[in-house]
PDB file of N, CA and C in Angstrom:
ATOM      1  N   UNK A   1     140.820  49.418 112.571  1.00  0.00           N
ATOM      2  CA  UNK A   1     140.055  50.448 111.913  1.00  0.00           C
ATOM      3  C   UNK A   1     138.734  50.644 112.672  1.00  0.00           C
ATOM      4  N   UNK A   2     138.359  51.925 113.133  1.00  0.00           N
ATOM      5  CA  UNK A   2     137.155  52.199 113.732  1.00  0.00           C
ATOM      6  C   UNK A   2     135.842  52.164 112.512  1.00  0.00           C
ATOM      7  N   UNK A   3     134.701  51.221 113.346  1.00  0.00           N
ATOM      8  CA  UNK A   3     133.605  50.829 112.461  1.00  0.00           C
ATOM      9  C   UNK A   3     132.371  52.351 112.626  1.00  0.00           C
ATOM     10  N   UNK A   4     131.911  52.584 111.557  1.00  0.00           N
ATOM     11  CA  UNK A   4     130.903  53.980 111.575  1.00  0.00           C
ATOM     12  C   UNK A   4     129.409  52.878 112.030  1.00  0.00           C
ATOM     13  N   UNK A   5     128.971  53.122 112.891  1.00  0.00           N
ATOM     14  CA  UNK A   5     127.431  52.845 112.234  1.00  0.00           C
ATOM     15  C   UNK A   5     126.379  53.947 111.663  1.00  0.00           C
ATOM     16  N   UNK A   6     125.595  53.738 111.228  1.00  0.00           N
ATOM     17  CA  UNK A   6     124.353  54.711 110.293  1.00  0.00           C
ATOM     18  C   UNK A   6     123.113  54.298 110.603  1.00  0.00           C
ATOM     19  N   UNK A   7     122.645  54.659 111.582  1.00  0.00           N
ATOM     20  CA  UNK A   7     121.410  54.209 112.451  1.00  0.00           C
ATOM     21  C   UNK A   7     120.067  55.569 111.982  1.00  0.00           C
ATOM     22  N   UNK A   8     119.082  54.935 112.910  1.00  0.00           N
ATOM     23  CA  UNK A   8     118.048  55.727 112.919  1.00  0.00           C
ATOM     24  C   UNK A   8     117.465  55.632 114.313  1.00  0.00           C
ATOM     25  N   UNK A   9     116.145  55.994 114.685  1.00  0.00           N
ATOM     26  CA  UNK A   9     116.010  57.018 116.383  1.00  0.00           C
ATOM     27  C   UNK A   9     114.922  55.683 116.334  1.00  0.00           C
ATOM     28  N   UNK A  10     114.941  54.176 116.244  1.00  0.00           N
ATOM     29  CA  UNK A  10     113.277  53.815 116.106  1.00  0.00           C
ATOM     30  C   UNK A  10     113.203  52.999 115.152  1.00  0.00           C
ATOM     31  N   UNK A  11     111.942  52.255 115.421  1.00  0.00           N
ATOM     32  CA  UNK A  11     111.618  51.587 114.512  1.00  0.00           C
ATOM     33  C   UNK A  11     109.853  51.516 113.957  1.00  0.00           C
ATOM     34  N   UNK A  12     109.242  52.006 115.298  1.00  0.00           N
ATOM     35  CA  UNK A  12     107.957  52.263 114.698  1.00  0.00           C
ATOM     36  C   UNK A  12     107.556  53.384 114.573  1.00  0.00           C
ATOM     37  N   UNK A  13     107.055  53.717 113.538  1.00  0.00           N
ATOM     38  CA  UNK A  13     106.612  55.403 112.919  1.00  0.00           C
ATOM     39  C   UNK A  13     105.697  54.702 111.904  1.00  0.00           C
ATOM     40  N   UNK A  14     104.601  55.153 112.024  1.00  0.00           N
ATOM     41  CA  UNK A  14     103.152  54.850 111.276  1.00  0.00           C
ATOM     42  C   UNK A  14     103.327  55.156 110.259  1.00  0.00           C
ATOM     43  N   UNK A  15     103.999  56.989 109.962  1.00  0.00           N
ATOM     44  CA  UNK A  15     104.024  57.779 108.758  1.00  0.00           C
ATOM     45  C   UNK A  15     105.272  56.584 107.336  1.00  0.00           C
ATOM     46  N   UNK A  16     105.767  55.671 108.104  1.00  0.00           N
ATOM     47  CA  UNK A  16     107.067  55.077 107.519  1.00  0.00           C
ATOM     48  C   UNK A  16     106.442  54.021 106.656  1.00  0.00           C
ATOM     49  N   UNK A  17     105.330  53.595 107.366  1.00  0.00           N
ATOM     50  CA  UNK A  17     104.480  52.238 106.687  1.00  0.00           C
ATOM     51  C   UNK A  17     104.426  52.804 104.906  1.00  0.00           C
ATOM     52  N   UNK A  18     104.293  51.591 104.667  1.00  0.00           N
ATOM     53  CA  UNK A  18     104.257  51.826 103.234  1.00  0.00           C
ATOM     54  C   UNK A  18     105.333  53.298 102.316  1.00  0.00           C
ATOM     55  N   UNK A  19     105.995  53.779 102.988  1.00  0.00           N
ATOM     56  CA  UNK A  19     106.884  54.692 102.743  1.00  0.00           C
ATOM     57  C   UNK A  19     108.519  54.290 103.068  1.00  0.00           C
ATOM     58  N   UNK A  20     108.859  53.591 104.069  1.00  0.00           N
ATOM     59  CA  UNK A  20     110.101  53.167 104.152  1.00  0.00           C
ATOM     60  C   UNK A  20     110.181  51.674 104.240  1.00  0.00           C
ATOM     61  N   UNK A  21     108.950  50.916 104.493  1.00  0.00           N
ATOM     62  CA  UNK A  21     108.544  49.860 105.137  1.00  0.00           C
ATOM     63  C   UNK A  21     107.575  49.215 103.493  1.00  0.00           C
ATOM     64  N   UNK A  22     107.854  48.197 103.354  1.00  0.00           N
ATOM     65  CA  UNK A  22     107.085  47.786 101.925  1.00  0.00           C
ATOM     66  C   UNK A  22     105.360  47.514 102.517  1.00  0.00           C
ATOM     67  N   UNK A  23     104.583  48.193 101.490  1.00  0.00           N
ATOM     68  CA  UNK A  23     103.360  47.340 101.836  1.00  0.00           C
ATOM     69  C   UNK A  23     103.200  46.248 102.389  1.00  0.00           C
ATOM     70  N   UNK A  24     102.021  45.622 103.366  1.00  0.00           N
ATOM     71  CA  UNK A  24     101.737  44.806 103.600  1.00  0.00           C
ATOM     72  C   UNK A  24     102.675  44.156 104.528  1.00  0.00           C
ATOM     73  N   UNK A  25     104.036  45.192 105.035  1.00  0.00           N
ATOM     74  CA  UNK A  25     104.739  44.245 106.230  1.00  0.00           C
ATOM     75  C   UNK A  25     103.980  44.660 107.561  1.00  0.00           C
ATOM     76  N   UNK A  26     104.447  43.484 108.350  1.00  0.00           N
ATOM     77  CA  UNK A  26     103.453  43.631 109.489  1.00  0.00           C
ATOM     78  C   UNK A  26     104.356  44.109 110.768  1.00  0.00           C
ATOM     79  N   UNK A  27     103.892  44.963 111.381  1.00  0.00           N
ATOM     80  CA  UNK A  27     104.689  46.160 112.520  1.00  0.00           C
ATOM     81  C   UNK A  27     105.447  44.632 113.324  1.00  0.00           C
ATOM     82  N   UNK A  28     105.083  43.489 113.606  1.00  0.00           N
ATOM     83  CA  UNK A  28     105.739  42.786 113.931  1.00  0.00           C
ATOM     84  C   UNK A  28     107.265  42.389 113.280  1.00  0.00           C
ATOM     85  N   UNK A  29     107.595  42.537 111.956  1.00  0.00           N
ATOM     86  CA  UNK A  29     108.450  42.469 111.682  1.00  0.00           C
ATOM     87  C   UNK A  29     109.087  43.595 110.960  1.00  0.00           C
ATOM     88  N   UNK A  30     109.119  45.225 111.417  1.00  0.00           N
ATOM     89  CA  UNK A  30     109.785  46.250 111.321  1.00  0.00           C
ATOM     90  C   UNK A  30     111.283  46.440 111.657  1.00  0.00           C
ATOM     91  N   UNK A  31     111.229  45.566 112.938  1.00  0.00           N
ATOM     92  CA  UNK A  31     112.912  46.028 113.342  1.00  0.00           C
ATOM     93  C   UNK A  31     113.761  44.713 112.272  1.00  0.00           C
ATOM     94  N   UNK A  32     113.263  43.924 111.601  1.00  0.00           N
ATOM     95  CA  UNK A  32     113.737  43.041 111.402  1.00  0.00           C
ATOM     96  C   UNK A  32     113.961  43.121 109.596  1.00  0.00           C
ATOM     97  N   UNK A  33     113.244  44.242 108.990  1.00  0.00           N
ATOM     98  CA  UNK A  33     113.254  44.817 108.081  1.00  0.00           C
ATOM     99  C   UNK A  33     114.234  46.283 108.278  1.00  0.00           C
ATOM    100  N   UNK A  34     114.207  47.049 108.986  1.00  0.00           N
ATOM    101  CA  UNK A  34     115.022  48.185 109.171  1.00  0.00           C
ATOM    102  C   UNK A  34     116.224  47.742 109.887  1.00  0.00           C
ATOM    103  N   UNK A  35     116.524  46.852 110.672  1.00  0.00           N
ATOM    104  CA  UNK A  35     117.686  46.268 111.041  1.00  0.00           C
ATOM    105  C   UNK A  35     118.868  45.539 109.596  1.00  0.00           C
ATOM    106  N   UNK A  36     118.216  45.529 108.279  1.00  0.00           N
ATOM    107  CA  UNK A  36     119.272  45.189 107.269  1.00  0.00           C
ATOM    108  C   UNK A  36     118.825  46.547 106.497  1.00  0.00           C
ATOM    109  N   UNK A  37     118.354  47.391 106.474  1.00  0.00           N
ATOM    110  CA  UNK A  37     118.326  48.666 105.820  1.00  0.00           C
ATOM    111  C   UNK A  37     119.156  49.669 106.722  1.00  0.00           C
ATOM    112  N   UNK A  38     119.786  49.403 108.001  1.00  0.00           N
ATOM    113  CA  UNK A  38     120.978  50.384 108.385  1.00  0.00           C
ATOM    114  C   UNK A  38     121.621  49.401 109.120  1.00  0.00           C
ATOM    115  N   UNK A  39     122.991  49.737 110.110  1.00  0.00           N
ATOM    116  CA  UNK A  39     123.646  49.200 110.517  1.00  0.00           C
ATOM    117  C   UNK A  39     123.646  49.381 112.339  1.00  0.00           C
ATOM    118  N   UNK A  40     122.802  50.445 112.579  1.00  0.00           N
ATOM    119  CA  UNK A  40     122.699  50.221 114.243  1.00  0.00           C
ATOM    120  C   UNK A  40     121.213  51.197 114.050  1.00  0.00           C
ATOM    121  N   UNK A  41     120.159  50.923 115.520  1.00  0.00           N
ATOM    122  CA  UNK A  41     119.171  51.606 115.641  1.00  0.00           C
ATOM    123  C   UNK A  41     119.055  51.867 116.940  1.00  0.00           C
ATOM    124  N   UNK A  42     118.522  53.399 117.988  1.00  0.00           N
ATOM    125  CA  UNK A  42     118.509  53.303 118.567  1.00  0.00           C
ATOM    126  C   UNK A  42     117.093  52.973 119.427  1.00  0.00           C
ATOM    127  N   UNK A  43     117.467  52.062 120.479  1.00  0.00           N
ATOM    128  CA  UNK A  43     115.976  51.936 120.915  1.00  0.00           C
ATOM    129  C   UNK A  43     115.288  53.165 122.121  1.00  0.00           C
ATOM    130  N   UNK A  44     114.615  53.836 121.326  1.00  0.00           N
ATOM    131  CA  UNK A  44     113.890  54.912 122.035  1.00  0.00           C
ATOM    132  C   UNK A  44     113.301  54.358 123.475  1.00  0.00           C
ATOM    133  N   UNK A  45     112.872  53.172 123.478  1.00  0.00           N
ATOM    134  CA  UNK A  45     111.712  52.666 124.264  1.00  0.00           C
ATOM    135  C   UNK A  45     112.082  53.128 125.638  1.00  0.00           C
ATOM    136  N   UNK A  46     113.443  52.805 125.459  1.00  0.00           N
ATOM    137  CA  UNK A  46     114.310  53.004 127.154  1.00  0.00           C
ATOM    138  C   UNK A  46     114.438  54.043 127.781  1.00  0.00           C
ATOM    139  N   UNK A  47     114.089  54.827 126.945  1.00  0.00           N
ATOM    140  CA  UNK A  47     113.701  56.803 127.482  1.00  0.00           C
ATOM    141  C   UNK A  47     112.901  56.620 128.465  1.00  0.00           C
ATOM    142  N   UNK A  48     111.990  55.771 127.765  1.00  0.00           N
ATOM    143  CA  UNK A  48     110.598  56.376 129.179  1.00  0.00           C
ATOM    144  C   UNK A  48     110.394  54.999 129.791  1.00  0.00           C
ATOM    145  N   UNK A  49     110.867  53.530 129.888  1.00  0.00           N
ATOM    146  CA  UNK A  49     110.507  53.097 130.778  1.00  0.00           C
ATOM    147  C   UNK A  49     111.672  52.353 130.703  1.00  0.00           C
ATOM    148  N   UNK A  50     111.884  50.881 131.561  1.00  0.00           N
ATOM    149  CA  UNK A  50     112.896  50.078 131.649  1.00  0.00           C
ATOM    150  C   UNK A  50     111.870  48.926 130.681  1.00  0.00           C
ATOM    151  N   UNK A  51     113.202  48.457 130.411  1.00  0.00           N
ATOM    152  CA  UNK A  51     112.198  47.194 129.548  1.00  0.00           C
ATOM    153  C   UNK A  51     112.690  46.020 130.026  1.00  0.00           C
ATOM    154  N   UNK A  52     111.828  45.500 130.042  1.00  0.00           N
ATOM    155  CA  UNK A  52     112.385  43.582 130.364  1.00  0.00           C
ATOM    156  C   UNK A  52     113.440  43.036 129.557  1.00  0.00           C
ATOM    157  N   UNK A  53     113.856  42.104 130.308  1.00  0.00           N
ATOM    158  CA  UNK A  53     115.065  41.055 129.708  1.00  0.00           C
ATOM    159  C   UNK A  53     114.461  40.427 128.822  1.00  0.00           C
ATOM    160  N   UNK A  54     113.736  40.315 128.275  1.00  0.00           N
ATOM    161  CA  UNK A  54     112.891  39.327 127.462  1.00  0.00           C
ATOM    162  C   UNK A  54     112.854  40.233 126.195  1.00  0.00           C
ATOM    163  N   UNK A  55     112.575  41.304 126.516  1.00  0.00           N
ATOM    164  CA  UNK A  55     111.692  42.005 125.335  1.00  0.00           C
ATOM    165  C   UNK A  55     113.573  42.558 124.418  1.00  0.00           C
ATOM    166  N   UNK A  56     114.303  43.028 125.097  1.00  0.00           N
ATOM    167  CA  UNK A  56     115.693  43.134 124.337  1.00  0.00           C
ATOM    168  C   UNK A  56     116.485  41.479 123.831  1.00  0.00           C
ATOM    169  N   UNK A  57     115.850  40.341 124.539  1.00  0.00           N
ATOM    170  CA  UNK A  57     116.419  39.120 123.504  1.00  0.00           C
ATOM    171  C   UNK A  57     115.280  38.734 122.446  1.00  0.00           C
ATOM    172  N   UNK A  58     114.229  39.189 122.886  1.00  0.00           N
ATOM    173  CA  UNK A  58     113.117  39.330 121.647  1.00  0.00           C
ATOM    174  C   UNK A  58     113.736  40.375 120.083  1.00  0.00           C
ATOM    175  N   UNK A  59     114.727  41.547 120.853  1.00  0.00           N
ATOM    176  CA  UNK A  59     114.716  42.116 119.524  1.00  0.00           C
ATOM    177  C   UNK A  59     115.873  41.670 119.189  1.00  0.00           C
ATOM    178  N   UNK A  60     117.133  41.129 120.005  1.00  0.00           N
ATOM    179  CA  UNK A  60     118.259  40.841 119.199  1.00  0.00           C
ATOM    180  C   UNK A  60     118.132  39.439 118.500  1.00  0.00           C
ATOM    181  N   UNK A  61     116.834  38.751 118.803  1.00  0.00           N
ATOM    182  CA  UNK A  61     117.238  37.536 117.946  1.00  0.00           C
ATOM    183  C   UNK A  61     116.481  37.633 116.432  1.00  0.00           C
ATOM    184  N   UNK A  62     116.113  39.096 116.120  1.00  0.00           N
ATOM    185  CA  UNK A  62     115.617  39.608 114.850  1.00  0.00           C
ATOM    186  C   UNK A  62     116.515  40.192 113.802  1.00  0.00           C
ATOM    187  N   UNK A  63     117.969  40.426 114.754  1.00  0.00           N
ATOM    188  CA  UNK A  63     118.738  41.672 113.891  1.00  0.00           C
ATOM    189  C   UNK A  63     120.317  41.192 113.240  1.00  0.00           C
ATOM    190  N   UNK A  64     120.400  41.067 112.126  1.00  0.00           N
ATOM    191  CA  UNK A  64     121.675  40.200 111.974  1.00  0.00           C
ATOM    192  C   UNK A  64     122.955  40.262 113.101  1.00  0.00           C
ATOM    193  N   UNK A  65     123.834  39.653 113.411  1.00  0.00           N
ATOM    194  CA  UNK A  65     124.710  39.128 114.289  1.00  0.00           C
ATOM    195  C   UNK A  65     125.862  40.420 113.831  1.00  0.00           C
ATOM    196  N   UNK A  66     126.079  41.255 113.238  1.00  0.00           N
ATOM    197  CA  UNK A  66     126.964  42.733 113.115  1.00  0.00           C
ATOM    198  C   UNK A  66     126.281  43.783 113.437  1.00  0.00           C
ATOM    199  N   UNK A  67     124.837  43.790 113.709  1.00  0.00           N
ATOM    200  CA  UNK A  67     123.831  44.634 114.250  1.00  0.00           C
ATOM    201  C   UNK A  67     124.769  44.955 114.879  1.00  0.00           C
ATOM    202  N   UNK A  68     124.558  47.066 115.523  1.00  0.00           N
ATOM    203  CA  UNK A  68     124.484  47.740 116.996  1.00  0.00           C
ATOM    204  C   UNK A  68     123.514  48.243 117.834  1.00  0.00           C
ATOM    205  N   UNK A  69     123.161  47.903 118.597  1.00  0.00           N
ATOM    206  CA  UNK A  69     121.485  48.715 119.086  1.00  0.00           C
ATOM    207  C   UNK A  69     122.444  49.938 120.088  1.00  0.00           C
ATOM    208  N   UNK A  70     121.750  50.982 119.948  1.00  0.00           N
ATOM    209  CA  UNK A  70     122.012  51.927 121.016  1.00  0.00           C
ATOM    210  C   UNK A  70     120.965  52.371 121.880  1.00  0.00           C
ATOM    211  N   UNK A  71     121.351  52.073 123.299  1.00  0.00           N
ATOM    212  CA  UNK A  71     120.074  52.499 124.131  1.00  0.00           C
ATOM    213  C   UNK A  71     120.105  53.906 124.369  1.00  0.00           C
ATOM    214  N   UNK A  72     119.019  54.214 124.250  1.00  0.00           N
ATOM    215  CA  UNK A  72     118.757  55.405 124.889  1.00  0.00           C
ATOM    216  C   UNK A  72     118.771  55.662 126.283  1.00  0.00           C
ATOM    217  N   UNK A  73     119.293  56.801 127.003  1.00  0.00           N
ATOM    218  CA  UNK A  73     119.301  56.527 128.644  1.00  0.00           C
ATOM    219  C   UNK A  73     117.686  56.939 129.076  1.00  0.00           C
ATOM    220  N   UNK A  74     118.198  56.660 130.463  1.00  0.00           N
ATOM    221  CA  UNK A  74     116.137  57.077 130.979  1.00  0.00           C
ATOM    222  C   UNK A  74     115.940  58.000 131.091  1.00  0.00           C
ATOM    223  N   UNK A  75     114.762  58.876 131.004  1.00  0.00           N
ATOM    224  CA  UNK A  75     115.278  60.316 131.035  1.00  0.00           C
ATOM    225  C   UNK A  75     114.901  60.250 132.411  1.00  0.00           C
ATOM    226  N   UNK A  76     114.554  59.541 133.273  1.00  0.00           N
ATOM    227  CA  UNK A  76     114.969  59.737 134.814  1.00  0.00           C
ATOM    228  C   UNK A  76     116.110  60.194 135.082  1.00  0.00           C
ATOM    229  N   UNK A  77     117.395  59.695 134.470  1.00  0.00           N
ATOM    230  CA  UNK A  77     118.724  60.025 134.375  1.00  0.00           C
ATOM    231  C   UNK A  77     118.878  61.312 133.398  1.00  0.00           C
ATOM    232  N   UNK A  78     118.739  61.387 132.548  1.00  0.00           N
ATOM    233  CA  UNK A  78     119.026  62.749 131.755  1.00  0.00           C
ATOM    234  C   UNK A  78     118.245  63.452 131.788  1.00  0.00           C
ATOM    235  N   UNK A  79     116.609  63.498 131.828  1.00  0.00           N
ATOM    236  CA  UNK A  79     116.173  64.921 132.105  1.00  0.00           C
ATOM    237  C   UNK A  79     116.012  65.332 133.732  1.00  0.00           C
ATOM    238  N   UNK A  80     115.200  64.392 134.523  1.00  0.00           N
ATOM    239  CA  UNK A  80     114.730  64.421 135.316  1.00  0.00           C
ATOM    240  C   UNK A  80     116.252  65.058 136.378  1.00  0.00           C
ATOM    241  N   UNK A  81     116.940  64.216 137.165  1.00  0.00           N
ATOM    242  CA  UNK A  81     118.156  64.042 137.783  1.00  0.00           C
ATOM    243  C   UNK A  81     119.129  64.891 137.127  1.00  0.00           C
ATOM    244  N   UNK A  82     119.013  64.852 135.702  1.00  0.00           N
ATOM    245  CA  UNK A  82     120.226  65.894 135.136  1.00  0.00           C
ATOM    246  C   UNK A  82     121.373  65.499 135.726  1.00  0.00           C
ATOM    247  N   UNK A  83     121.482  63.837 135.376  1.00  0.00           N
ATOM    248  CA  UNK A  83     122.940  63.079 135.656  1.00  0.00           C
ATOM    249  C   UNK A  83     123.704  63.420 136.982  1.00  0.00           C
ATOM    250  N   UNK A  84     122.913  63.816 137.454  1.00  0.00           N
ATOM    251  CA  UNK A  84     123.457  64.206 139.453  1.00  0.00           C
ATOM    252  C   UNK A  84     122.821  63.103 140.104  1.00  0.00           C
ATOM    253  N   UNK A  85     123.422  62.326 140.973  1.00  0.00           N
ATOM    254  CA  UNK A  85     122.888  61.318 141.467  1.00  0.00           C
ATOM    255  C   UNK A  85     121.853  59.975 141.087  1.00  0.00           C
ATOM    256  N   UNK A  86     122.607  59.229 139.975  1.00  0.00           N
ATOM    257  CA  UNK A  86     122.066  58.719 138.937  1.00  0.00           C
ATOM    258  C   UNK A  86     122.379  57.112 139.304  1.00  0.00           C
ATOM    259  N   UNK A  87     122.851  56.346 140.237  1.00  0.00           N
ATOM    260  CA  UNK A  87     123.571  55.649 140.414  1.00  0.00           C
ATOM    261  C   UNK A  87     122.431  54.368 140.876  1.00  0.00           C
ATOM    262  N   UNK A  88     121.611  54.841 141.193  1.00  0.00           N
ATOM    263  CA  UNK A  88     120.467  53.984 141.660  1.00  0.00           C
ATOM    264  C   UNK A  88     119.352  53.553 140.307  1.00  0.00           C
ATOM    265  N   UNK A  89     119.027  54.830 139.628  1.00  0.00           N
ATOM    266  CA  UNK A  89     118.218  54.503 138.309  1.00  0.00           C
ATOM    267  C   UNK A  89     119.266  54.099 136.964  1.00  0.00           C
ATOM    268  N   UNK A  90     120.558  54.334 137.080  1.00  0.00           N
ATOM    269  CA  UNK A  90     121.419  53.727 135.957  1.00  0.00           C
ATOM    270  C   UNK A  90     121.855  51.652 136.459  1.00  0.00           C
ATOM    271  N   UNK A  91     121.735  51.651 137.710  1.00  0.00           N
ATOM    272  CA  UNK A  91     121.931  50.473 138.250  1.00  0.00           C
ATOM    273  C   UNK A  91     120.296  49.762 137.894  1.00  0.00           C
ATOM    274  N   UNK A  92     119.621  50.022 137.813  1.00  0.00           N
ATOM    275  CA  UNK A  92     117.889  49.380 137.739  1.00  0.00           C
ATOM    276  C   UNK A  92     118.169  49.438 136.373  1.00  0.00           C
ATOM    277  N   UNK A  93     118.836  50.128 134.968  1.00  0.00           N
ATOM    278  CA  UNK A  93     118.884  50.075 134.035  1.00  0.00           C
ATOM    279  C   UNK A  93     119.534  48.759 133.551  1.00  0.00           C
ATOM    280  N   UNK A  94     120.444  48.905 134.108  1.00  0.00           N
ATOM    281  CA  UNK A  94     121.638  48.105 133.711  1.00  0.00           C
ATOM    282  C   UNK A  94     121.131  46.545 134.229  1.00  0.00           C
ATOM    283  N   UNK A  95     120.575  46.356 135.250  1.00  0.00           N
ATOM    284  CA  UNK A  95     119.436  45.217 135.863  1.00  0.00           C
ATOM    285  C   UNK A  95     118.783  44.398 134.917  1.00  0.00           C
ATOM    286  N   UNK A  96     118.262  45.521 134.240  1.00  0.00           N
ATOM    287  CA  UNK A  96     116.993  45.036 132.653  1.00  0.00           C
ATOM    288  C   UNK A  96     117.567  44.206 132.001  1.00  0.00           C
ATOM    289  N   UNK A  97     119.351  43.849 131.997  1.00  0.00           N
ATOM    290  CA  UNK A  97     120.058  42.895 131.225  1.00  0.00           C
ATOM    291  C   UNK A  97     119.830  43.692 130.085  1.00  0.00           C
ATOM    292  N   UNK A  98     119.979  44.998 129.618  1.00  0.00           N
ATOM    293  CA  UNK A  98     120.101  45.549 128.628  1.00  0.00           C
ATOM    294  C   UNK A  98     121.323  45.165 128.019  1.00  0.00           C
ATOM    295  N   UNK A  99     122.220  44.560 128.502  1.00  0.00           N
ATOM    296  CA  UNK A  99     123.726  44.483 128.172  1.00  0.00           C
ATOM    297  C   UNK A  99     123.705  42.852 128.067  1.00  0.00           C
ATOM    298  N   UNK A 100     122.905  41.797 128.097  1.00  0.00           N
ATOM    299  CA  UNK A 100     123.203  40.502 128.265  1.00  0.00           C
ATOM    300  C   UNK A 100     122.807  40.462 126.096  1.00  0.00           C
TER     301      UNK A 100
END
């Protein structure tokens, strides 16, 4: 049986504090609060830069073990390049251990 996930674009939005996010939680533990309020999130961050190997086992060791994260591609690759000759900035992506 194919699994649905029901995600959202993010995890930090100021306007969300105290509106989706209970008083008094601290932006440090947002993804770790919105990670059991849906079932996959995507991480925006990867749009605009590459992120370290560190900083993606920083967020998966916050998100229950059925979590999905979806990356966003770079927009080096989708806006910039417009997926024509992408093979060099999707390889530096894939580098980041986005996938480990």
């Amino acid at each position: 049986m194919a699994a649905i996930h029901m995600g959202i674009s993010g995890w930090r939005y100021v306007p969300w504090r105290e509106d989706f996010y209970p008083k008094g939680l601290t932006q440090k533990r947002e993804l770790q609060f919105a990670s059991r309020a849906v079932n996959s999130i995507e991480i925006y961050g990867s749009f605009y830069a590459l992120q370290r190997a560190q900083r993606y086992a920083d967020w998966n060791a916050q998100i229950p073990s059925d979590f999905v994260f979806s990356v966003k591609a770079p927009q080096l690759v989708t806006h910039v390049k417009r997926l024509r000759d992408v093979h060099e900035p999707l390889a530096n992506c894939f580098a980041s251990r986005v996938l480990s």
